[in-house]
PDB file of N, CA and C in Angstrom:
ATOM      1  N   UNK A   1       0.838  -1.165   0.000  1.00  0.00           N
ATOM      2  CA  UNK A   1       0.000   0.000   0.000  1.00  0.00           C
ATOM      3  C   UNK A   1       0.884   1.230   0.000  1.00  0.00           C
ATOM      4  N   UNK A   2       0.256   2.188  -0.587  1.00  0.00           N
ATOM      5  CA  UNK A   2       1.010   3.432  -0.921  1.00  0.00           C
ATOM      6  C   UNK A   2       1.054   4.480   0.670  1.00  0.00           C
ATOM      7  N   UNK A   3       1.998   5.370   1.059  1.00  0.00           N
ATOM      8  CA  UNK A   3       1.399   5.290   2.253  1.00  0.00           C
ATOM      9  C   UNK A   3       2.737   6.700   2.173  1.00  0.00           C
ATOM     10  N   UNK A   4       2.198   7.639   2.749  1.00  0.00           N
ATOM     11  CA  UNK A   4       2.878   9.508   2.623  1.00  0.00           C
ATOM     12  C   UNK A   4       3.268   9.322   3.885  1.00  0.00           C
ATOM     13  N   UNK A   5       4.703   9.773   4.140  1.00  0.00           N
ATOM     14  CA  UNK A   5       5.769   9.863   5.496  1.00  0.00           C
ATOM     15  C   UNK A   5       6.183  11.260   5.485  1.00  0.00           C
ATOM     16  N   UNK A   6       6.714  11.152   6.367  1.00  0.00           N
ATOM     17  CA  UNK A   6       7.691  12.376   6.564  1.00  0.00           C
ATOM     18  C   UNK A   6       9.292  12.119   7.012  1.00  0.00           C
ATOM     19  N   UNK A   7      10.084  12.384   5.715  1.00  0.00           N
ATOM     20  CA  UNK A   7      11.402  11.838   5.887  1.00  0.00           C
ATOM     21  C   UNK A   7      12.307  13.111   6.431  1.00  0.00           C
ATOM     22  N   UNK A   8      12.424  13.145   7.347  1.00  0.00           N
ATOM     23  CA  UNK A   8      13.600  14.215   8.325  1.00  0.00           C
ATOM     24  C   UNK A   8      14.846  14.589   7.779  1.00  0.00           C
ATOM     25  N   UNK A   9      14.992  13.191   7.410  1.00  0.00           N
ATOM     26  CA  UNK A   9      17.070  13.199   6.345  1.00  0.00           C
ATOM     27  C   UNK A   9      16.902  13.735   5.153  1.00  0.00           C
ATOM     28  N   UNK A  10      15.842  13.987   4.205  1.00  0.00           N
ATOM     29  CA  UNK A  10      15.501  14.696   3.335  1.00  0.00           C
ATOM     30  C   UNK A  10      14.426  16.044   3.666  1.00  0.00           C
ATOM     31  N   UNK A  11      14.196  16.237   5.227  1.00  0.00           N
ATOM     32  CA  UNK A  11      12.911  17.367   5.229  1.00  0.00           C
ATOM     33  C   UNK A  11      12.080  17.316   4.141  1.00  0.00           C
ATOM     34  N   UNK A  12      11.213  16.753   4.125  1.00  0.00           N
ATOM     35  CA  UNK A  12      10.180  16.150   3.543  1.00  0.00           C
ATOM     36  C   UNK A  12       9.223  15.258   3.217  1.00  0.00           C
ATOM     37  N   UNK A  13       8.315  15.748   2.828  1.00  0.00           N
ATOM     38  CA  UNK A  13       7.271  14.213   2.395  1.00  0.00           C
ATOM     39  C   UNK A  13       7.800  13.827   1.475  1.00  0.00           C
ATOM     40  N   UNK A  14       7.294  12.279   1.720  1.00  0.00           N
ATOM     41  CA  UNK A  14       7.425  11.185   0.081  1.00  0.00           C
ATOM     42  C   UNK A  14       6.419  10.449   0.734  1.00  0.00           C
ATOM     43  N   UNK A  15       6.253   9.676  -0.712  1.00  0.00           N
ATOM     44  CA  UNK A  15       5.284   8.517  -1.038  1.00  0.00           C
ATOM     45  C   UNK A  15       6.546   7.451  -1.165  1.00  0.00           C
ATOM     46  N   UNK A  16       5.618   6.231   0.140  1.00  0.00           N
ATOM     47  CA  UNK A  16       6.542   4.673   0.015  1.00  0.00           C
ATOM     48  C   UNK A  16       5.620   3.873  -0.162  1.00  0.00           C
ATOM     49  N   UNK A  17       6.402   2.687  -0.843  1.00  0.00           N
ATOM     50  CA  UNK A  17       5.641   1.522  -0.817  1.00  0.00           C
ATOM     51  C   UNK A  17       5.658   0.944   0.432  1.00  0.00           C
ATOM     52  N   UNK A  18       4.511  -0.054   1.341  1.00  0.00           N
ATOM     53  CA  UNK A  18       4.839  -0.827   2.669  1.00  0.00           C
ATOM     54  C   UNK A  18       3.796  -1.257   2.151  1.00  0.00           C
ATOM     55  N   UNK A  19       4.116  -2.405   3.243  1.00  0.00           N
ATOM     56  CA  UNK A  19       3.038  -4.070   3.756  1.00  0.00           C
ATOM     57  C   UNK A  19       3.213  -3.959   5.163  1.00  0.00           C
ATOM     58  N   UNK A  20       1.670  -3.825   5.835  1.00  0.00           N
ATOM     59  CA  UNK A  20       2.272  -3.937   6.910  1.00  0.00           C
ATOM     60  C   UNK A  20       1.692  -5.549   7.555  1.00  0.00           C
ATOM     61  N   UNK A  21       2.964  -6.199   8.405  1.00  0.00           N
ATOM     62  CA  UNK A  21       2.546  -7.686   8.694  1.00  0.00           C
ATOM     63  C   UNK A  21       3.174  -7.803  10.123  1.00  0.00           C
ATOM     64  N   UNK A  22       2.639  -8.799  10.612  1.00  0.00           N
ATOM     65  CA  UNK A  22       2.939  -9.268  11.942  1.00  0.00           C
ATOM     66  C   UNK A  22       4.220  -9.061  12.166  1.00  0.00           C
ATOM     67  N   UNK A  23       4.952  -9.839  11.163  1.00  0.00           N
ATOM     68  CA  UNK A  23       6.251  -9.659  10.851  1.00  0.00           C
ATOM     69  C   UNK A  23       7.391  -8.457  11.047  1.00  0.00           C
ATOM     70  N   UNK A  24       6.883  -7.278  10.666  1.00  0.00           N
ATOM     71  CA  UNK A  24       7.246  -6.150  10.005  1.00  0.00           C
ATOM     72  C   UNK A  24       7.176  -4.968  11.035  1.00  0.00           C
ATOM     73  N   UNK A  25       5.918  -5.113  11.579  1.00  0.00           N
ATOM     74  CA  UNK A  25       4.883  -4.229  12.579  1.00  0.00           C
ATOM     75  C   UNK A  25       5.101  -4.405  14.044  1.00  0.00           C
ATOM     76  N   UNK A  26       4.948  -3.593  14.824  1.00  0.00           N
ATOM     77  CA  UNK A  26       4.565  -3.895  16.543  1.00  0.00           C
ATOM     78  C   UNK A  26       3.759  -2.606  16.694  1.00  0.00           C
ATOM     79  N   UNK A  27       2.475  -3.303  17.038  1.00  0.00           N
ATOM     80  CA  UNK A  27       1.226  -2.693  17.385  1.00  0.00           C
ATOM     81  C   UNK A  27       1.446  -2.229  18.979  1.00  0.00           C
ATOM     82  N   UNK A  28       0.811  -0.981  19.335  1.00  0.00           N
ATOM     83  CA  UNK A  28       1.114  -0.642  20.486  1.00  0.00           C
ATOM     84  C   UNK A  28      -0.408  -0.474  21.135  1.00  0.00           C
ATOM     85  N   UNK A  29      -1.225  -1.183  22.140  1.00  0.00           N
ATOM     86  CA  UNK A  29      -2.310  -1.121  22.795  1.00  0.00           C
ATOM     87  C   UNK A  29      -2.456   0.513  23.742  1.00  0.00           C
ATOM     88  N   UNK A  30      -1.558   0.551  24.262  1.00  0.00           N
ATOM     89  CA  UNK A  30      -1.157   1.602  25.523  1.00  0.00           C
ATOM     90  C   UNK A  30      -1.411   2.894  24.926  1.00  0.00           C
ATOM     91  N   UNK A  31      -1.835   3.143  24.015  1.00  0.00           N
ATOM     92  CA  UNK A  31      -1.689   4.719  23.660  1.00  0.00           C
ATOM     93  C   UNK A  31      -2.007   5.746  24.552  1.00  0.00           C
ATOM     94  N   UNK A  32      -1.644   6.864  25.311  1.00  0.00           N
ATOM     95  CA  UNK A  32      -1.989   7.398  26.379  1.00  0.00           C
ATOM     96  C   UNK A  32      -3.338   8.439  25.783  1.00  0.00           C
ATOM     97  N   UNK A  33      -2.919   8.557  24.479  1.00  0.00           N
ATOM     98  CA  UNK A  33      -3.788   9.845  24.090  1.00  0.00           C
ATOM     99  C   UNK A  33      -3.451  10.376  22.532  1.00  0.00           C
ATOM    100  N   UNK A  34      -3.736  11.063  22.129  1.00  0.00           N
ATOM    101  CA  UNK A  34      -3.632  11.233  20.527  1.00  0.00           C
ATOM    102  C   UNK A  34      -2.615  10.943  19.939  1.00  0.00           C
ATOM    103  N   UNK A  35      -1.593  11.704  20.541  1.00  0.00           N
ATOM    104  CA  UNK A  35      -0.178  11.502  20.365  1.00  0.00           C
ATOM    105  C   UNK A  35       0.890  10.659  20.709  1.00  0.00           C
ATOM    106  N   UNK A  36      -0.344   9.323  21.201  1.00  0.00           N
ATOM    107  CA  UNK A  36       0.833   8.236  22.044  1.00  0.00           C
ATOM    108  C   UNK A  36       1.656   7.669  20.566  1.00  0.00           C
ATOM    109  N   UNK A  37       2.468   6.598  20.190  1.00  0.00           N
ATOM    110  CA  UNK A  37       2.669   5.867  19.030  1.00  0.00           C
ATOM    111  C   UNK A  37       2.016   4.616  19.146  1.00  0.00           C
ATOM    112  N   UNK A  38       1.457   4.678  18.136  1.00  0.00           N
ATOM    113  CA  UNK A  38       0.750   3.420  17.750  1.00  0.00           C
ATOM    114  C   UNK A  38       1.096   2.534  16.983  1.00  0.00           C
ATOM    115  N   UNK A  39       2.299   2.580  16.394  1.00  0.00           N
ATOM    116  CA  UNK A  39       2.767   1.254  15.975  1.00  0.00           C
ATOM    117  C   UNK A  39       4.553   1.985  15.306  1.00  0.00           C
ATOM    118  N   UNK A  40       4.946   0.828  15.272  1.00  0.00           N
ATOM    119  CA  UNK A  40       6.448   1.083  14.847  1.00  0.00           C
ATOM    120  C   UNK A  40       6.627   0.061  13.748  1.00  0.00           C
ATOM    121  N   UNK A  41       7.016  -0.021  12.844  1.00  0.00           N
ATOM    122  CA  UNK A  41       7.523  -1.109  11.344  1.00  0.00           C
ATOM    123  C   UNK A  41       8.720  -0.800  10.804  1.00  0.00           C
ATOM    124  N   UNK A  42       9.416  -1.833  10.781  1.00  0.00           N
ATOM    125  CA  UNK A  42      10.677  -1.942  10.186  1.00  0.00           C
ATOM    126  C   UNK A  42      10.243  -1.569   8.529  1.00  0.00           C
ATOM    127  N   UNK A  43      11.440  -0.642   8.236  1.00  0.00           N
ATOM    128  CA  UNK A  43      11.117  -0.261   6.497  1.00  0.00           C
ATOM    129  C   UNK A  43      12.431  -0.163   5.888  1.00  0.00           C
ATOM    130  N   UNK A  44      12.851  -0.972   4.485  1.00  0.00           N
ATOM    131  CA  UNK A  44      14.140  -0.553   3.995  1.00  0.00           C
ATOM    132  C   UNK A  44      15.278   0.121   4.761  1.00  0.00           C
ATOM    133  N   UNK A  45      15.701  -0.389   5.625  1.00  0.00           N
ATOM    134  CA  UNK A  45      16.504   0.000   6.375  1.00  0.00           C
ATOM    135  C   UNK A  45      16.294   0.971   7.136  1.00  0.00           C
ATOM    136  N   UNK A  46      15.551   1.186   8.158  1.00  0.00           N
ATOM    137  CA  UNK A  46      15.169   1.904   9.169  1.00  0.00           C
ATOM    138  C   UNK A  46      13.546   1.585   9.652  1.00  0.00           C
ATOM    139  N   UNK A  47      12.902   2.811  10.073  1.00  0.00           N
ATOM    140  CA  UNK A  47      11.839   2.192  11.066  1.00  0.00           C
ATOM    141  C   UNK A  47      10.505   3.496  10.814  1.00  0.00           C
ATOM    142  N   UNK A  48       9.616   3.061  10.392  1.00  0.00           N
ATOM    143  CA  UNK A  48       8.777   3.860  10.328  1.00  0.00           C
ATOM    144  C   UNK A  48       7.692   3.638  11.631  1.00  0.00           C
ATOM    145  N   UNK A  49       7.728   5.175  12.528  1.00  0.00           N
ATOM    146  CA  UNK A  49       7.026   5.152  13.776  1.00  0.00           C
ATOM    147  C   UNK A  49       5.418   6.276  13.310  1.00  0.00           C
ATOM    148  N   UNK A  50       4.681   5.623  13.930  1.00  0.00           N
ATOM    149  CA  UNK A  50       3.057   5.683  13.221  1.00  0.00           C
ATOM    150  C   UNK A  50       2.880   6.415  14.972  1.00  0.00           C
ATOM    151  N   UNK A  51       2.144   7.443  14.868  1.00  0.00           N
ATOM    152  CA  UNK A  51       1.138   8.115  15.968  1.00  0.00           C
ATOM    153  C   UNK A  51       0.016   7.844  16.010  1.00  0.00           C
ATOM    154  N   UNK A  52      -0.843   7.897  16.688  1.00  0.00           N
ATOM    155  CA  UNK A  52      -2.275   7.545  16.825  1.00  0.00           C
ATOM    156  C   UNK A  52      -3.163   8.636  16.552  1.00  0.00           C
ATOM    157  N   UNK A  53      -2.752   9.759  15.863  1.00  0.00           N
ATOM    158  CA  UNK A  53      -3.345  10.935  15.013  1.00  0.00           C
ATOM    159  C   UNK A  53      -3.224  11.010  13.815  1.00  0.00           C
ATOM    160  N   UNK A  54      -3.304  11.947  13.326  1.00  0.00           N
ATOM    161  CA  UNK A  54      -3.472  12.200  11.841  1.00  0.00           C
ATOM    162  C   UNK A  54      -2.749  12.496  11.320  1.00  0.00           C
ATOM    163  N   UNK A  55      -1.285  13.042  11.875  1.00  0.00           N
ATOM    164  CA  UNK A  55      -0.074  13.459  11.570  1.00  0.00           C
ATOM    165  C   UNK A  55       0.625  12.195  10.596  1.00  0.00           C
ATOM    166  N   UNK A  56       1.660  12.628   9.577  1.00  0.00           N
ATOM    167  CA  UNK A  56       2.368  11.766   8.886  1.00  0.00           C
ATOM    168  C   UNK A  56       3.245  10.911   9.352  1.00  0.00           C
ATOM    169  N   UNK A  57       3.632   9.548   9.324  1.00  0.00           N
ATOM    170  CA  UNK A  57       4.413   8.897  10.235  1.00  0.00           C
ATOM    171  C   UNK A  57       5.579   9.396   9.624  1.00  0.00           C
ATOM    172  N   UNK A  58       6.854   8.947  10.809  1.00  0.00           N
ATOM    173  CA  UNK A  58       7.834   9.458  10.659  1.00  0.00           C
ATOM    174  C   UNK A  58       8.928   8.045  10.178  1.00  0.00           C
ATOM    175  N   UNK A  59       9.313   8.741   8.949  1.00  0.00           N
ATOM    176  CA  UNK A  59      10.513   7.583   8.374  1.00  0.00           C
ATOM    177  C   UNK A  59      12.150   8.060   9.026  1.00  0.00           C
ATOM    178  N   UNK A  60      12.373   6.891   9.949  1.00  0.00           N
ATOM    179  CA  UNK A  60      14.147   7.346   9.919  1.00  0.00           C
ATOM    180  C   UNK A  60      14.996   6.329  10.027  1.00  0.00           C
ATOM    181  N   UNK A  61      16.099   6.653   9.118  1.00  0.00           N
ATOM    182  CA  UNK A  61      17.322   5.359   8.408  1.00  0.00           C
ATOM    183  C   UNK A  61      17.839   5.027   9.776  1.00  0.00           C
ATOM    184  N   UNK A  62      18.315   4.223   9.217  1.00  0.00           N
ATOM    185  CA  UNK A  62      19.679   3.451   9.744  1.00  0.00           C
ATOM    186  C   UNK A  62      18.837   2.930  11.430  1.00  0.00           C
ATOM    187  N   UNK A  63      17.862   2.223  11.818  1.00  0.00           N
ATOM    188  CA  UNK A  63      17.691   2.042  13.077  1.00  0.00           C
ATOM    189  C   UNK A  63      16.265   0.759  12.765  1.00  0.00           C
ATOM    190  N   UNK A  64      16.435   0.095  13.805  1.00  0.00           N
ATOM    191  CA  UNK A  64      15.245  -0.956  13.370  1.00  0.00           C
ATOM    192  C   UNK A  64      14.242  -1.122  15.033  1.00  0.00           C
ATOM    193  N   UNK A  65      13.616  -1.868  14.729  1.00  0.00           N
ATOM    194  CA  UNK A  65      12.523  -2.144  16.260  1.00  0.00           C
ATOM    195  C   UNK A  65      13.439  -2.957  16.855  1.00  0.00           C
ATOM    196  N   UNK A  66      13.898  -3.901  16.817  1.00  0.00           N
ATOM    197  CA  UNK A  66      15.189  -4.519  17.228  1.00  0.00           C
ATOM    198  C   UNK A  66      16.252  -3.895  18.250  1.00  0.00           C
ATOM    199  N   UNK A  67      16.501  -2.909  17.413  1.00  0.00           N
ATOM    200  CA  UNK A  67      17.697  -1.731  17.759  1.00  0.00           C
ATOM    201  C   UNK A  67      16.994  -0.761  19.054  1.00  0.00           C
ATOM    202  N   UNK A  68      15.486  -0.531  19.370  1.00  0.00           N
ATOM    203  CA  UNK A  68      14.860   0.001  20.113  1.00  0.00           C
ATOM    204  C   UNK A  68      14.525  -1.103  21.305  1.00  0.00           C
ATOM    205  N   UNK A  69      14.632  -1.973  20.632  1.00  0.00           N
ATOM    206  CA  UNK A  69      13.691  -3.404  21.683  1.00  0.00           C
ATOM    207  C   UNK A  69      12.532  -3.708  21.710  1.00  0.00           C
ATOM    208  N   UNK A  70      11.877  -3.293  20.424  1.00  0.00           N
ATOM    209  CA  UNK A  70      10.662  -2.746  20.414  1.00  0.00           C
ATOM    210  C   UNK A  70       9.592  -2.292  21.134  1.00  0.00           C
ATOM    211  N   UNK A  71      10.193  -1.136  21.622  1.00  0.00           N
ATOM    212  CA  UNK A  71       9.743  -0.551  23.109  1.00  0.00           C
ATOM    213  C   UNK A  71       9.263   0.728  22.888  1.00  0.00           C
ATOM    214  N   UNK A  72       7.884   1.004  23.413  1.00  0.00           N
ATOM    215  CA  UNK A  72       6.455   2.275  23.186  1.00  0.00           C
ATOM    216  C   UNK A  72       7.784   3.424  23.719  1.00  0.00           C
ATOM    217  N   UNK A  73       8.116   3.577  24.567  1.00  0.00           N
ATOM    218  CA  UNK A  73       9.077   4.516  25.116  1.00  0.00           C
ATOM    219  C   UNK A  73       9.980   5.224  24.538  1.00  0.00           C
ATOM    220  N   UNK A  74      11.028   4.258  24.154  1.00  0.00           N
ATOM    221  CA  UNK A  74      12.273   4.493  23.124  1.00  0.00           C
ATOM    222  C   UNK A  74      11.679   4.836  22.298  1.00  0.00           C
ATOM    223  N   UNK A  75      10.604   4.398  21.037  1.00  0.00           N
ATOM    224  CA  UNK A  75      10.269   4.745  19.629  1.00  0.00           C
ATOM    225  C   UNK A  75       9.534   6.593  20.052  1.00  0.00           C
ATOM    226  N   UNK A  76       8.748   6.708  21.071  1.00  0.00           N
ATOM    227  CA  UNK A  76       8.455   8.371  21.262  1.00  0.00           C
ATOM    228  C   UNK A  76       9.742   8.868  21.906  1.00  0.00           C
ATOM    229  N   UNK A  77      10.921   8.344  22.520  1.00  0.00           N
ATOM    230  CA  UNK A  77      12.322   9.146  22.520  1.00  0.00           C
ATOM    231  C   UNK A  77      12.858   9.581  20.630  1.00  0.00           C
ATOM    232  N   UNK A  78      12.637   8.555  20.078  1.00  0.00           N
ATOM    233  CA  UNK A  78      13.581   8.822  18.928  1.00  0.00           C
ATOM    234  C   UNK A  78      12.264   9.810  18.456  1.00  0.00           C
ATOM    235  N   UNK A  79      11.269   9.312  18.083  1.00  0.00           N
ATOM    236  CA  UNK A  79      10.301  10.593  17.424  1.00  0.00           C
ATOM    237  C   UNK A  79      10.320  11.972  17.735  1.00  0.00           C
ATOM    238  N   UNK A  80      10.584  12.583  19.375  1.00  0.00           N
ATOM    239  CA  UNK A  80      10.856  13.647  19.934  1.00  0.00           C
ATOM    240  C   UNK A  80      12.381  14.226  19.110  1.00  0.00           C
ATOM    241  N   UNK A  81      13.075  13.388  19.012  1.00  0.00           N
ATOM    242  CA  UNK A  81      14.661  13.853  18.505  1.00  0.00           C
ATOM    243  C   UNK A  81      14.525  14.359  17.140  1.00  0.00           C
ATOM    244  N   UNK A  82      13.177  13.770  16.246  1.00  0.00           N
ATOM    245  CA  UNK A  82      13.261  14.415  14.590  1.00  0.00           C
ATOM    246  C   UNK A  82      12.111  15.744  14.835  1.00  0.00           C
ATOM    247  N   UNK A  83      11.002  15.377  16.000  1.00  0.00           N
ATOM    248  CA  UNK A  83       9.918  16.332  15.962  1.00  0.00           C
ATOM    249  C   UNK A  83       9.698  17.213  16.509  1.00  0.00           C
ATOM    250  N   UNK A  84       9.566  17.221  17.862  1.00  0.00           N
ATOM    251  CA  UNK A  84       9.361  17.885  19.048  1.00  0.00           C
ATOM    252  C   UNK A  84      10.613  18.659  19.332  1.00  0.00           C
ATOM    253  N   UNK A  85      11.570  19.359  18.555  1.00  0.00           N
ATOM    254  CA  UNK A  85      12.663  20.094  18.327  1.00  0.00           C
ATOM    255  C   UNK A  85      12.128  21.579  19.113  1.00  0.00           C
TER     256      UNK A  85
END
């Protein structure tokens, strides 16, 4: 599915291709509130982190769910470091 990000290392939107699968994905139940993250997916070499609003998810290289532990915490630490500037 076609699916509009917001890439930080380029400041900008693009259009990516993704699948998202069990595999790929970690769904997050806990959302505190609009802005909790709601899911994190490994993408072409890095990690696309999804909010539970309407805002564009955020694409950033070189880092995987793995590399976080796939942990609700860490993935809104790294999102604060491209967003909340």
């Amino acid at each position: 599915m076609q699916q509009t990000v917001y890439n930080p290392q380029k400041g900008r939107l693009e259009t990516i291709n993704i699948d998202f699968t069990d595999e790929n994905t970690t769904w997050f139940d806990e959302c505190e509130d609009n802005h909790g993250i709601f899911s994190i997916t490994d993408l072409q070499g890095g990690i696309l982190i999804e909010e539970a609003d309407y805002t564009y998810p955020l694409y950033v290289y070189d880092i995987s769910r793995a590399d976080i532990g796939h942990d609700h915490g860490k993935a809104r630490e790294l999102h604060r470091q491209y967003i909340d500037k």
